[in-house]
N, C-alpha and C. Protein backbone atom coordinates (compact mmCIF):
# COMPACT_ATOMS: atom_id res chain seq x y z
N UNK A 1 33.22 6.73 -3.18
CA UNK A 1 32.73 6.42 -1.84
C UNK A 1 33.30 5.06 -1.44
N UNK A 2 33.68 5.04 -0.23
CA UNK A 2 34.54 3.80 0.42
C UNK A 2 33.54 2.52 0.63
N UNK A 3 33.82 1.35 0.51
CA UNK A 3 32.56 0.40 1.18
C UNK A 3 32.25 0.91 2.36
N UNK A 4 32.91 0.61 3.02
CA UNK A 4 32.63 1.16 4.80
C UNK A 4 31.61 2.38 4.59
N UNK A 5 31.58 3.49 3.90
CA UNK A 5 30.71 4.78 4.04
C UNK A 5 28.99 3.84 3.23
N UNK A 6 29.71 3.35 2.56
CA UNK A 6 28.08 2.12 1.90
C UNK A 6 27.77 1.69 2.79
N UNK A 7 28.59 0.98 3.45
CA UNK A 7 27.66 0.49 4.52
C UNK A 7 27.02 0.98 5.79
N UNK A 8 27.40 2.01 6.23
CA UNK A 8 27.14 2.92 7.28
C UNK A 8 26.09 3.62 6.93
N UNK A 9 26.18 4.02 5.20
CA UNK A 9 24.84 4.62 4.94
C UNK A 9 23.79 3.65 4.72
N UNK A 10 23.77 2.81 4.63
CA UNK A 10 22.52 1.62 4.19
C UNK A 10 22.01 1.41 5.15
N UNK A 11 23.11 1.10 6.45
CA UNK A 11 22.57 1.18 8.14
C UNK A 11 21.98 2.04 8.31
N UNK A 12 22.53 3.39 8.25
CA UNK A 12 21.49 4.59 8.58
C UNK A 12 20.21 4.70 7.85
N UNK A 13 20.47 4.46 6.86
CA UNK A 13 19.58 4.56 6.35
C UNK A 13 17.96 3.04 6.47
N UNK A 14 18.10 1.87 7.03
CA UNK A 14 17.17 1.40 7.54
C UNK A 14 16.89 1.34 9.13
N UNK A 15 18.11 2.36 9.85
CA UNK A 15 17.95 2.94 11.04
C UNK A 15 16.81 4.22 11.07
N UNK A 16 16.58 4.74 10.17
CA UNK A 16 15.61 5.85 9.52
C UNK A 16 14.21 5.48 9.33
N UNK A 17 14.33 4.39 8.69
CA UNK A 17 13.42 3.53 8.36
C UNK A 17 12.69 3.18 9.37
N UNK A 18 13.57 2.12 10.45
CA UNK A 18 12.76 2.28 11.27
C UNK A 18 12.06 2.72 12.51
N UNK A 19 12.18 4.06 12.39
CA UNK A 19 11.83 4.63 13.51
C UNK A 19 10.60 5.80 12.28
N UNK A 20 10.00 5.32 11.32
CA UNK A 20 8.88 5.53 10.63
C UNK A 20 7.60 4.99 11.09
N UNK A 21 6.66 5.75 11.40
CA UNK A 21 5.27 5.40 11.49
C UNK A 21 4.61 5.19 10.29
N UNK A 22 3.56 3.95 10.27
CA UNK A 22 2.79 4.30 8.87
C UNK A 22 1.15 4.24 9.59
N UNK A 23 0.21 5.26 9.35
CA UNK A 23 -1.30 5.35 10.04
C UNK A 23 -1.91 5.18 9.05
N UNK A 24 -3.41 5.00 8.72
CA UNK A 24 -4.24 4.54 8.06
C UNK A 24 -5.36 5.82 7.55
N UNK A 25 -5.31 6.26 7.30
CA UNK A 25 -6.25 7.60 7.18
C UNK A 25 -7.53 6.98 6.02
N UNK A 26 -8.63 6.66 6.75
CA UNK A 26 -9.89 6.36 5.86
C UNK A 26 -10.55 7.71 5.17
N UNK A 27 -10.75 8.30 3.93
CA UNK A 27 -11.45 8.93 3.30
C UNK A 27 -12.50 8.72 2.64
N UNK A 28 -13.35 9.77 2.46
CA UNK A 28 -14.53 9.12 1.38
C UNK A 28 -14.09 8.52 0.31
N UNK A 29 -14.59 7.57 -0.67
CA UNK A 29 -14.13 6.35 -1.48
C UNK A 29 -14.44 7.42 -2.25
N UNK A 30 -13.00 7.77 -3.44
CA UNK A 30 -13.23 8.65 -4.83
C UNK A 30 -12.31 9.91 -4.45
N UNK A 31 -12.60 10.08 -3.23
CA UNK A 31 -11.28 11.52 -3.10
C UNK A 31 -10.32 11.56 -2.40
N UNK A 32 -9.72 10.55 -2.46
CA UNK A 32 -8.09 10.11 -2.30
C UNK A 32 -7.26 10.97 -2.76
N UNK A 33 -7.32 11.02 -4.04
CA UNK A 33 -6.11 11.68 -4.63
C UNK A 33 -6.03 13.30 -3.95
N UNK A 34 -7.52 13.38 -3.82
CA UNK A 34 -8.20 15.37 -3.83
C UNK A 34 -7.88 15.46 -2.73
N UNK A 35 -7.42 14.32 -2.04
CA UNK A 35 -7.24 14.39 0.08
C UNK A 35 -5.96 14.73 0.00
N UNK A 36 -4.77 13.91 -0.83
CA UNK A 36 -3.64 14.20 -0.71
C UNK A 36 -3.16 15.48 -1.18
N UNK A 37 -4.00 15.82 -2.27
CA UNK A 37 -3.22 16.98 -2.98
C UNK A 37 -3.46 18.21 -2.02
N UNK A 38 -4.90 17.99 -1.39
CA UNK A 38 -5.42 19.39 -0.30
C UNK A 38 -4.24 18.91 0.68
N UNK A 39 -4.24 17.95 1.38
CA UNK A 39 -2.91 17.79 2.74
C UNK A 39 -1.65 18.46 2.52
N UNK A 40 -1.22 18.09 1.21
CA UNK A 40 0.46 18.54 0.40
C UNK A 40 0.29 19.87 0.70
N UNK A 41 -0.64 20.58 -0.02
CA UNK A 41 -0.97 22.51 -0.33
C UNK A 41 -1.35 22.74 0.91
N UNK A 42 -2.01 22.37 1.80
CA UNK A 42 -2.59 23.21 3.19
C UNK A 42 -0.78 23.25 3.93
N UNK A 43 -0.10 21.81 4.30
CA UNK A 43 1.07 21.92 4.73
C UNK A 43 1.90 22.12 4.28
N UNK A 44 2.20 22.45 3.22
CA UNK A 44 3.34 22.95 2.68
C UNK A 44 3.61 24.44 2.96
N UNK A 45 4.81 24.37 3.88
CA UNK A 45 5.59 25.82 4.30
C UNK A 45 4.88 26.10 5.89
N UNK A 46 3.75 25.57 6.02
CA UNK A 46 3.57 25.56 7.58
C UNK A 46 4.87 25.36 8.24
N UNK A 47 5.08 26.11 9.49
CA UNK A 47 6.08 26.06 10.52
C UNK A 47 6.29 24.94 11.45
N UNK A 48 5.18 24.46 11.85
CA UNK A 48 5.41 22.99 12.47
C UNK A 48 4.63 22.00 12.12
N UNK A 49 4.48 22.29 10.78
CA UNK A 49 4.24 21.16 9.99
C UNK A 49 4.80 19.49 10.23
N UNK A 50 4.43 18.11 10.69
CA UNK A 50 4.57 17.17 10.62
C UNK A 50 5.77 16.89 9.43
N UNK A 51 6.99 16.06 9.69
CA UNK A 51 7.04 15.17 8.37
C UNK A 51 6.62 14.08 7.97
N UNK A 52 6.06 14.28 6.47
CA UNK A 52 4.80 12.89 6.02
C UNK A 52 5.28 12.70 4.77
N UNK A 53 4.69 11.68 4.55
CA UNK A 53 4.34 11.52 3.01
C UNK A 53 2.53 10.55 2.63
N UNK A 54 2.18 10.87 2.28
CA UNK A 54 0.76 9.98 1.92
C UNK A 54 0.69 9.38 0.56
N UNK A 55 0.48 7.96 0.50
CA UNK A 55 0.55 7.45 -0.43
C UNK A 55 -1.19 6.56 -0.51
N UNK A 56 -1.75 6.29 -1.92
CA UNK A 56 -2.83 5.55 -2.45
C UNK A 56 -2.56 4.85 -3.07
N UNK A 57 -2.68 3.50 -3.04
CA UNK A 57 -2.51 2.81 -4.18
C UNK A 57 -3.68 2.39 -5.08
N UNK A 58 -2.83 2.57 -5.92
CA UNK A 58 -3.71 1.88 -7.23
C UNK A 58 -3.47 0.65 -8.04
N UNK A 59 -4.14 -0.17 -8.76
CA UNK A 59 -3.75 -1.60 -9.54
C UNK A 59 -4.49 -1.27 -10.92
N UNK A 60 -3.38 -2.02 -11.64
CA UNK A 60 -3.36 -1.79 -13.04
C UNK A 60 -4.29 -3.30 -13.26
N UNK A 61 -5.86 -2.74 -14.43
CA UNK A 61 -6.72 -4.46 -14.21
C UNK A 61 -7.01 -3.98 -15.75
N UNK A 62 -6.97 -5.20 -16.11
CA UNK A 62 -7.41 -5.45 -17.37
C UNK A 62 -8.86 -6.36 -18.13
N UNK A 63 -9.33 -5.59 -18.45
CA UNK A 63 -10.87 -6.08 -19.31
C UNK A 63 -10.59 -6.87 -20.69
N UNK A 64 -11.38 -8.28 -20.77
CA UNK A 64 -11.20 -9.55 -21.42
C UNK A 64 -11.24 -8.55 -22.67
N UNK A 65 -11.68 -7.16 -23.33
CA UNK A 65 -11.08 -7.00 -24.52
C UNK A 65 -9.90 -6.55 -24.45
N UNK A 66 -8.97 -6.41 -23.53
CA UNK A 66 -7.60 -6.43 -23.21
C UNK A 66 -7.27 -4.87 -22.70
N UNK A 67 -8.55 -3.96 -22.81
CA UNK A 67 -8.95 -2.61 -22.43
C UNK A 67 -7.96 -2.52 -20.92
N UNK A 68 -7.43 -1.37 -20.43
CA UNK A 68 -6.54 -1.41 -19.36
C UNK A 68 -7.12 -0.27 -18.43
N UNK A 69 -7.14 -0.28 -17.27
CA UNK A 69 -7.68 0.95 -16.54
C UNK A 69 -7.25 0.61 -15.16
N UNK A 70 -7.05 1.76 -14.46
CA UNK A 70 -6.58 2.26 -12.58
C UNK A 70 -7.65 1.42 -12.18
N UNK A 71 -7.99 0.94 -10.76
CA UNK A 71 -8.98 0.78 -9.87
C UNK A 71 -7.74 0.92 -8.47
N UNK A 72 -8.60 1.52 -7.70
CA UNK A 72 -8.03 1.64 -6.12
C UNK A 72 -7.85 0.14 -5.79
N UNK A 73 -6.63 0.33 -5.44
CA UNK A 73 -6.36 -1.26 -4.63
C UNK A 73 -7.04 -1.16 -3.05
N UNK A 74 -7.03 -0.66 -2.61
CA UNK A 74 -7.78 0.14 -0.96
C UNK A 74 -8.90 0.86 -0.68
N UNK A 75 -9.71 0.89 -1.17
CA UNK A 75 -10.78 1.95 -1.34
C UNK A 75 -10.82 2.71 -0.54
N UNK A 76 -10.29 3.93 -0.56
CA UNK A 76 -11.00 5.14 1.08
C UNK A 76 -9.86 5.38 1.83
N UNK A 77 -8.51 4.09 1.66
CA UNK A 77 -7.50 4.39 2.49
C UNK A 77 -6.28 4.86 1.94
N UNK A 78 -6.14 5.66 2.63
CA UNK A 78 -4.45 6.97 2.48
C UNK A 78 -3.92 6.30 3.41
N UNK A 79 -2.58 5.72 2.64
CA UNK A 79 -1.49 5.55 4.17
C UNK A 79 -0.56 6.79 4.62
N UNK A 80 -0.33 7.10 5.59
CA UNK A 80 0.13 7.96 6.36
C UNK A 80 2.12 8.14 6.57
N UNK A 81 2.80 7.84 6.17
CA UNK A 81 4.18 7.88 6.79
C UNK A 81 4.71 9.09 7.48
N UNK A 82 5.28 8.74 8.59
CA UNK A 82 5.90 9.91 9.19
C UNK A 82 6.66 9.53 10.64
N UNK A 83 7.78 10.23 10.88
CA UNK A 83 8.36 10.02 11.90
C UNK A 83 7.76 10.75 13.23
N UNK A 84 6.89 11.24 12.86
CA UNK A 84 6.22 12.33 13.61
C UNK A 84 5.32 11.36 15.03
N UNK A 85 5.78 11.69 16.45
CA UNK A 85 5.25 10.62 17.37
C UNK A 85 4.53 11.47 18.30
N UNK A 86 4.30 12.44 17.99
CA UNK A 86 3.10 13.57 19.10
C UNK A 86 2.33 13.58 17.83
N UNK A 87 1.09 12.91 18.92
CA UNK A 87 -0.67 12.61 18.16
C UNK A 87 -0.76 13.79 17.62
N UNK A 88 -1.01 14.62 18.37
CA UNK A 88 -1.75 15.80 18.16
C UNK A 88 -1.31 16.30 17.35
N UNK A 89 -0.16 16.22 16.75
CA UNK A 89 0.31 17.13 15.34
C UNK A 89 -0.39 16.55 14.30
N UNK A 90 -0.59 15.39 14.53
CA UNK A 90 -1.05 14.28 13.00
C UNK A 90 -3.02 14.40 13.01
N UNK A 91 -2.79 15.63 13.85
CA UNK A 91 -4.58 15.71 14.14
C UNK A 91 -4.61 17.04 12.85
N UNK A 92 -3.55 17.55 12.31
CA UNK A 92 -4.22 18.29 11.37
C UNK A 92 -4.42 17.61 9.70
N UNK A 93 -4.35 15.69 9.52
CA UNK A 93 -4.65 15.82 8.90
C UNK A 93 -6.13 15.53 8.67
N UNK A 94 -7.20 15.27 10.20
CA UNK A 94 -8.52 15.49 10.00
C UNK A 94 -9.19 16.62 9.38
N UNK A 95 -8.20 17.37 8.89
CA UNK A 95 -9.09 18.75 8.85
C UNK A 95 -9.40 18.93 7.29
N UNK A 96 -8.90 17.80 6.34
CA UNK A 96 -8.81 17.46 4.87
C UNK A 96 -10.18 17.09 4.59
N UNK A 97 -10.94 17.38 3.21
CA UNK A 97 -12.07 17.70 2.83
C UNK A 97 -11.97 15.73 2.57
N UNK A 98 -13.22 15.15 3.50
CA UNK A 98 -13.16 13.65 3.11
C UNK A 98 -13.07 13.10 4.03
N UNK A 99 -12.12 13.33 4.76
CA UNK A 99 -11.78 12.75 5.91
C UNK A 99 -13.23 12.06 7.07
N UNK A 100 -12.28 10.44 7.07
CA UNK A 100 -13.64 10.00 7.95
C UNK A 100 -13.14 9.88 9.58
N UNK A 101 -11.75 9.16 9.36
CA UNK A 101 -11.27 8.74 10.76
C UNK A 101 -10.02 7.58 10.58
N UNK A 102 -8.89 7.99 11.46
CA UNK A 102 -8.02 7.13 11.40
C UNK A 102 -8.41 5.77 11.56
N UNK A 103 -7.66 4.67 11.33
CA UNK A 103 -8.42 3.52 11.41
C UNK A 103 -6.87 2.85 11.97
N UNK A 104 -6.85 1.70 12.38
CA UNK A 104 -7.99 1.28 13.13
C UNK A 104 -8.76 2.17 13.90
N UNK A 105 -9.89 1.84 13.89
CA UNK A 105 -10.76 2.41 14.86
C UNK A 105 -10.57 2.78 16.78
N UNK A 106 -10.19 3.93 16.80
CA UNK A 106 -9.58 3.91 18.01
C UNK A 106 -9.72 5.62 18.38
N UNK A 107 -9.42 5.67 20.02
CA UNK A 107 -9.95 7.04 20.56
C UNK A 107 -9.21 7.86 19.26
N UNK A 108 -7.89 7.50 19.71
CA UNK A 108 -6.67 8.26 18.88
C UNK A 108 -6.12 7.54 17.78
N UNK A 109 -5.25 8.68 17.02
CA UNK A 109 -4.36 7.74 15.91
C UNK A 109 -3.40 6.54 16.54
N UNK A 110 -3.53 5.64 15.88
CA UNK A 110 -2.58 4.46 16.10
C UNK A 110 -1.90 4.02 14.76
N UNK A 111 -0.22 4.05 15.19
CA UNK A 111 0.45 3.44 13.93
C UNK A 111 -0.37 2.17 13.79
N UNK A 112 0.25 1.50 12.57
CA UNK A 112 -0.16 0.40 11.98
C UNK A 112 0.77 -0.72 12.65
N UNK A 113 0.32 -2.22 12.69
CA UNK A 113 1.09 -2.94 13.21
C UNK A 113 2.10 -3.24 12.43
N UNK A 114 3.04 -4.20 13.39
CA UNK A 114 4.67 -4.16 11.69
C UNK A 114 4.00 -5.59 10.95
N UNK A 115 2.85 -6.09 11.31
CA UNK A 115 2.50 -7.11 9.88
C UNK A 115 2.34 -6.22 8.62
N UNK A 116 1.44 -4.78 9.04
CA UNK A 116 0.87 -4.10 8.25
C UNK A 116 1.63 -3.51 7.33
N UNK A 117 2.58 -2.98 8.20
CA UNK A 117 3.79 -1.87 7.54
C UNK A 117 4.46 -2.91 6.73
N UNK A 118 5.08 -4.25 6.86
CA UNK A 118 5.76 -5.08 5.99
C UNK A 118 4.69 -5.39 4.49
N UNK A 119 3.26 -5.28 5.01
CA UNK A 119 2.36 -5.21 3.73
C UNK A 119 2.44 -4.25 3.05
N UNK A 120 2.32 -2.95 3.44
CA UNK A 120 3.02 -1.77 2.63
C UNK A 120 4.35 -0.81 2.08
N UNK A 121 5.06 -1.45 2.95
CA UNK A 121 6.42 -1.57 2.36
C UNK A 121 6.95 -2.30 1.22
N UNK A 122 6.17 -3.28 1.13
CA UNK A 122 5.96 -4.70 0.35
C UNK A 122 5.93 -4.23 -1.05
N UNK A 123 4.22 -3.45 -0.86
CA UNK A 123 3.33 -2.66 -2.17
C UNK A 123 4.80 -1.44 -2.56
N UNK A 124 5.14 -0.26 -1.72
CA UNK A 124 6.08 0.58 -1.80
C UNK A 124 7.37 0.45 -3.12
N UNK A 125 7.88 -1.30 -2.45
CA UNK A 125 9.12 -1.43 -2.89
C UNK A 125 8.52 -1.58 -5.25
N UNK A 126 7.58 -1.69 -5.35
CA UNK A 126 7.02 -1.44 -6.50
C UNK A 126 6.52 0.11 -6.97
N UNK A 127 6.25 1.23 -5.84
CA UNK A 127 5.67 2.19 -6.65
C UNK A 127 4.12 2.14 -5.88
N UNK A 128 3.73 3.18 -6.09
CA UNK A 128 2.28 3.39 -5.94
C UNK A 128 0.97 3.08 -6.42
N UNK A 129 1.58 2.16 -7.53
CA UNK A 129 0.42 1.34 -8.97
C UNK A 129 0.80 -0.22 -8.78
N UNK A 130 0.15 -0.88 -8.59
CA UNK A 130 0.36 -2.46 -8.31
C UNK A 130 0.05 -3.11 -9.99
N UNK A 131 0.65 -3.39 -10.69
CA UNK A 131 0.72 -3.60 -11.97
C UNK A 131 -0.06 -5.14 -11.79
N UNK A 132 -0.10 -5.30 -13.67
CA UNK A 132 -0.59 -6.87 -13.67
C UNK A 132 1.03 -7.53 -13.36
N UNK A 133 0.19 -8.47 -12.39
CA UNK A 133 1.06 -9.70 -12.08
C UNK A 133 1.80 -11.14 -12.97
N UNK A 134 2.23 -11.08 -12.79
CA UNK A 134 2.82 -12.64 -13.86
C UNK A 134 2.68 -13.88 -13.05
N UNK A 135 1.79 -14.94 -13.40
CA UNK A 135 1.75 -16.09 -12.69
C UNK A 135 2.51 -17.32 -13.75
N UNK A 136 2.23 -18.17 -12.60
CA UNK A 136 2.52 -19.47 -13.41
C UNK A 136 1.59 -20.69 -12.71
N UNK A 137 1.07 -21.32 -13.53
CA UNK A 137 0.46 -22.47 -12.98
C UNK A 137 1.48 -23.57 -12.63
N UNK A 138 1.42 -24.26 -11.40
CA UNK A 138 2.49 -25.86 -10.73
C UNK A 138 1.82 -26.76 -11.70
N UNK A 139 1.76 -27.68 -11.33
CA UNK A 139 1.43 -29.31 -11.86
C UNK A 139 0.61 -29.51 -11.20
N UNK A 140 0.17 -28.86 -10.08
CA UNK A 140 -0.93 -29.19 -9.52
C UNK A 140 -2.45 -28.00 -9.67
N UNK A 141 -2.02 -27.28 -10.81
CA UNK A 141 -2.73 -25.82 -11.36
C UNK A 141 -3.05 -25.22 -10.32
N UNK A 142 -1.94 -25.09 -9.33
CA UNK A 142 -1.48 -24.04 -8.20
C UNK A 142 -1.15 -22.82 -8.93
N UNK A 143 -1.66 -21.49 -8.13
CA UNK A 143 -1.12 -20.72 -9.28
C UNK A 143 0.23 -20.18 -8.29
N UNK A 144 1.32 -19.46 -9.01
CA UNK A 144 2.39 -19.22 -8.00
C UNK A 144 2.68 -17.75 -8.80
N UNK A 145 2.98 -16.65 -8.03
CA UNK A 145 3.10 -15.42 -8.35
C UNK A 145 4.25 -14.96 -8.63
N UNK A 146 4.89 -14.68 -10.06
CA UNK A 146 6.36 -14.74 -10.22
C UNK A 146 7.02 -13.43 -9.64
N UNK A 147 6.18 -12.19 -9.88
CA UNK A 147 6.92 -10.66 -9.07
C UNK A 147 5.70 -9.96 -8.68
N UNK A 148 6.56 -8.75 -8.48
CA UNK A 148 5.95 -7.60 -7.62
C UNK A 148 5.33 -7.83 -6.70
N UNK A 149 4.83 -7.22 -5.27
CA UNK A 149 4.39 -7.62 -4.13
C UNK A 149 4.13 -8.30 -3.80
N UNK A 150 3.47 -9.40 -4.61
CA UNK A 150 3.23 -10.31 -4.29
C UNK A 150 3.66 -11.38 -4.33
N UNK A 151 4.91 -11.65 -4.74
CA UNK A 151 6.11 -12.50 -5.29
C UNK A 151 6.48 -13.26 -3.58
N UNK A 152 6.23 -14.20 -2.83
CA UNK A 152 6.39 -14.90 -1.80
C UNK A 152 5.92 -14.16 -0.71
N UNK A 153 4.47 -13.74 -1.32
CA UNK A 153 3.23 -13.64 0.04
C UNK A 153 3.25 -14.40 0.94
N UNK A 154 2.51 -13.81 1.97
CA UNK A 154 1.94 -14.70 2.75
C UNK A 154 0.20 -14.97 2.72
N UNK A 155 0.25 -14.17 1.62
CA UNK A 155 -1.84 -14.18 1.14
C UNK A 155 -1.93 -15.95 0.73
N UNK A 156 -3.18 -15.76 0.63
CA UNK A 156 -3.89 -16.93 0.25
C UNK A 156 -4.60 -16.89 -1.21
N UNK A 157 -4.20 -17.75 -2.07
CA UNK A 157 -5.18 -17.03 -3.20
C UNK A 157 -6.62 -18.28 -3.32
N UNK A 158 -7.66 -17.21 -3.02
CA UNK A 158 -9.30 -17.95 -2.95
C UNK A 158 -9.55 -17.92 -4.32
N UNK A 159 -9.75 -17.71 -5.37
CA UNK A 159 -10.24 -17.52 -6.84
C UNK A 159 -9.62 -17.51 -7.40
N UNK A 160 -9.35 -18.69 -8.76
CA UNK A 160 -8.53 -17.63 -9.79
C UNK A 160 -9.79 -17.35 -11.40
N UNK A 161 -10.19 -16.70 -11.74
CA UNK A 161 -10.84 -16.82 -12.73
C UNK A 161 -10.14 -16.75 -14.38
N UNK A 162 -9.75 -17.59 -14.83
CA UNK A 162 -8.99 -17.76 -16.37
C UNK A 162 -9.31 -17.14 -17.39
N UNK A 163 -10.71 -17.28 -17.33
CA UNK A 163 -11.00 -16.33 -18.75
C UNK A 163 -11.12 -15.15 -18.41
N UNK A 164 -10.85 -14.45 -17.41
CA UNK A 164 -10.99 -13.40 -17.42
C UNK A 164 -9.53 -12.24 -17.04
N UNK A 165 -8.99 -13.71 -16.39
CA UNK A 165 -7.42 -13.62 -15.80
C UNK A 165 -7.56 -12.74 -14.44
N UNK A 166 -8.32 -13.16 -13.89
CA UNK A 166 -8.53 -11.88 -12.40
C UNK A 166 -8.14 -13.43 -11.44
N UNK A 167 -7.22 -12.50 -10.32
CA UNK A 167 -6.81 -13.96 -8.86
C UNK A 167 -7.37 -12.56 -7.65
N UNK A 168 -8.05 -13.51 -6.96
CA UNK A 168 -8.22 -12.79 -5.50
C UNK A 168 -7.56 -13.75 -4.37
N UNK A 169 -6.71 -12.49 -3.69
CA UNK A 169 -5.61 -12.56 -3.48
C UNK A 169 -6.30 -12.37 -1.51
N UNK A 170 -6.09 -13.15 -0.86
CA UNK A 170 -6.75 -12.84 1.07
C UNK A 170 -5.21 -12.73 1.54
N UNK A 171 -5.43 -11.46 2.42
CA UNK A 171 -4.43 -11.98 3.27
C UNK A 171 -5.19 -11.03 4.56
N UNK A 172 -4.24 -10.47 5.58
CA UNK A 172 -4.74 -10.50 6.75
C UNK A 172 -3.67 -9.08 6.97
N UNK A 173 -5.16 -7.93 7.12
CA UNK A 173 -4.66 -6.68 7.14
C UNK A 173 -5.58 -5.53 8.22
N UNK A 174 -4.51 -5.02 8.80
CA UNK A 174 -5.46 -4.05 9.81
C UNK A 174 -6.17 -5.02 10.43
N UNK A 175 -6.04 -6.02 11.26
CA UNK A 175 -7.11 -6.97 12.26
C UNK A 175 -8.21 -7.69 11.47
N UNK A 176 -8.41 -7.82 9.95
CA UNK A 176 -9.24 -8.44 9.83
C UNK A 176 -8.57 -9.08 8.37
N UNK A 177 -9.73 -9.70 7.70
CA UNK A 177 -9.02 -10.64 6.16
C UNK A 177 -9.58 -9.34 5.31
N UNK A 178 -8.47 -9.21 4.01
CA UNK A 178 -8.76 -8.20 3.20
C UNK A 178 -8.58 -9.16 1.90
N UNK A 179 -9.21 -8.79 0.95
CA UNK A 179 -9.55 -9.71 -0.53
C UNK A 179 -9.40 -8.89 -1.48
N UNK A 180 -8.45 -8.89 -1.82
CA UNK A 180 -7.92 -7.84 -3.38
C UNK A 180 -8.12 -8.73 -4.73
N UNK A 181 -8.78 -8.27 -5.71
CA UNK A 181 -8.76 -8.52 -6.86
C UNK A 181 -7.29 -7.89 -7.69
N UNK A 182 -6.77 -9.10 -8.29
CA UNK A 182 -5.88 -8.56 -9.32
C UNK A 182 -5.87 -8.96 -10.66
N UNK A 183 -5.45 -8.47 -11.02
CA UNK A 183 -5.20 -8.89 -13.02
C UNK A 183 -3.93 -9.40 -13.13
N UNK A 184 -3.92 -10.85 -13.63
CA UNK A 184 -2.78 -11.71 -14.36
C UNK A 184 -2.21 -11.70 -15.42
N UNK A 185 -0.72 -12.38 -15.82
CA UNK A 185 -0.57 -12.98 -16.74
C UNK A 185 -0.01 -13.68 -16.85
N UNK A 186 0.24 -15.00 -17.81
CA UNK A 186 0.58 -16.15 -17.96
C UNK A 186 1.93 -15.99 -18.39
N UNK A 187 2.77 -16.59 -17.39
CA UNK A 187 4.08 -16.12 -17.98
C UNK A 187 4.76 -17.79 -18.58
N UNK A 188 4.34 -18.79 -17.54
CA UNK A 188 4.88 -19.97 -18.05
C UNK A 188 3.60 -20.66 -17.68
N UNK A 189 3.59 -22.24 -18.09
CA UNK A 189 3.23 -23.26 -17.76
C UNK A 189 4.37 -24.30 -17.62
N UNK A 190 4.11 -24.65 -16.20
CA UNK A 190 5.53 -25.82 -15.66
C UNK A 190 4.64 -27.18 -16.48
């Protein structure tokens, strides 16, 4: 493949990109996964089926006996992707067992703003599991986040708790402040 065809496809390809919607689909907290898998099987092979994809995330947290387990990074929320720009098609995914209501809160579905979408594109460019993080404490026992999503946030971090290694992480999502708990690890001391 020629550079020139690299580069034409990389263009097209974040020309693709952005003309992507991402919507917010709130579900009951616990059947996330059971929302997506019913959405996938009800539309799959439908004729004018939407193109989507629905993603949940999850974070990898760890318990002071070093025990490891999933917790929802989002509780309740399915993000939505799709190029799809007539509402009314994206009205069949109310019809999923759970379903509370697109969010933001509004008559109709509304994409997400592009702060939002750069927040989940963010999470994306990692995968659907937000792993433990690697910090490092400054000189001023600032903590600074060496990768994955969160690697030159724009969050705020309010807590860090040491012995337990959990940082809550604010930043500013969907119109209001959102506060994620994550699990650390010590990668250096400056």
């Amino acid at each position: 493949m020629a550079f020139e065809d690299l580069q034409l496809s990389e263009t097209l390809f974040w020309g693709i990109v952005a003309f992507m919607n991402f919507y917010c689909i709130w579900v009951q907290t616990g059947k996330e996964d059971a929302y997506i898998r019913e959405m996938y099987d009800t539309l799959r092979g439908l004729e004018n089926a939407p193109d989507f994809e629905l993603y949940f995330f999850k974070k990898e947290m760890r318990l002071k006996n070093g025990k490891e387990y999933m917790e929802s990074f989002f509780p309740g929320y399915v993000f939505l992707k799709t190029s799809e720009s007539d509402i009314q098609k994206l009205l069949v995914f109310k019809q999923g067992k759970g379903f509370v209501r697109f969010l933001p809160q509004t008559k109709d579905a509304q994409p997400l703003s592009q702060n939002d979408v750069e927040i989940i594109q963010s999470i994306l460019k990692f995968g659907s599991t937000i792993g433990i993080v690697h910090v490092d404490f400054n000189e001023d026992d600032r903590i600074v986040i060496l990768d994955g999503p969160f690697k030159d946030f724009r969050g705020k971090v309010i807590a860090v708790n040491r012995r337990n290694k959990r940082v809550n992480v604010q930043f500013d999502f969907m119109n209001g402040l959102k506060v994620v708990g994550l699990t650390y690890e010590v990668v250096k001391r400056v």
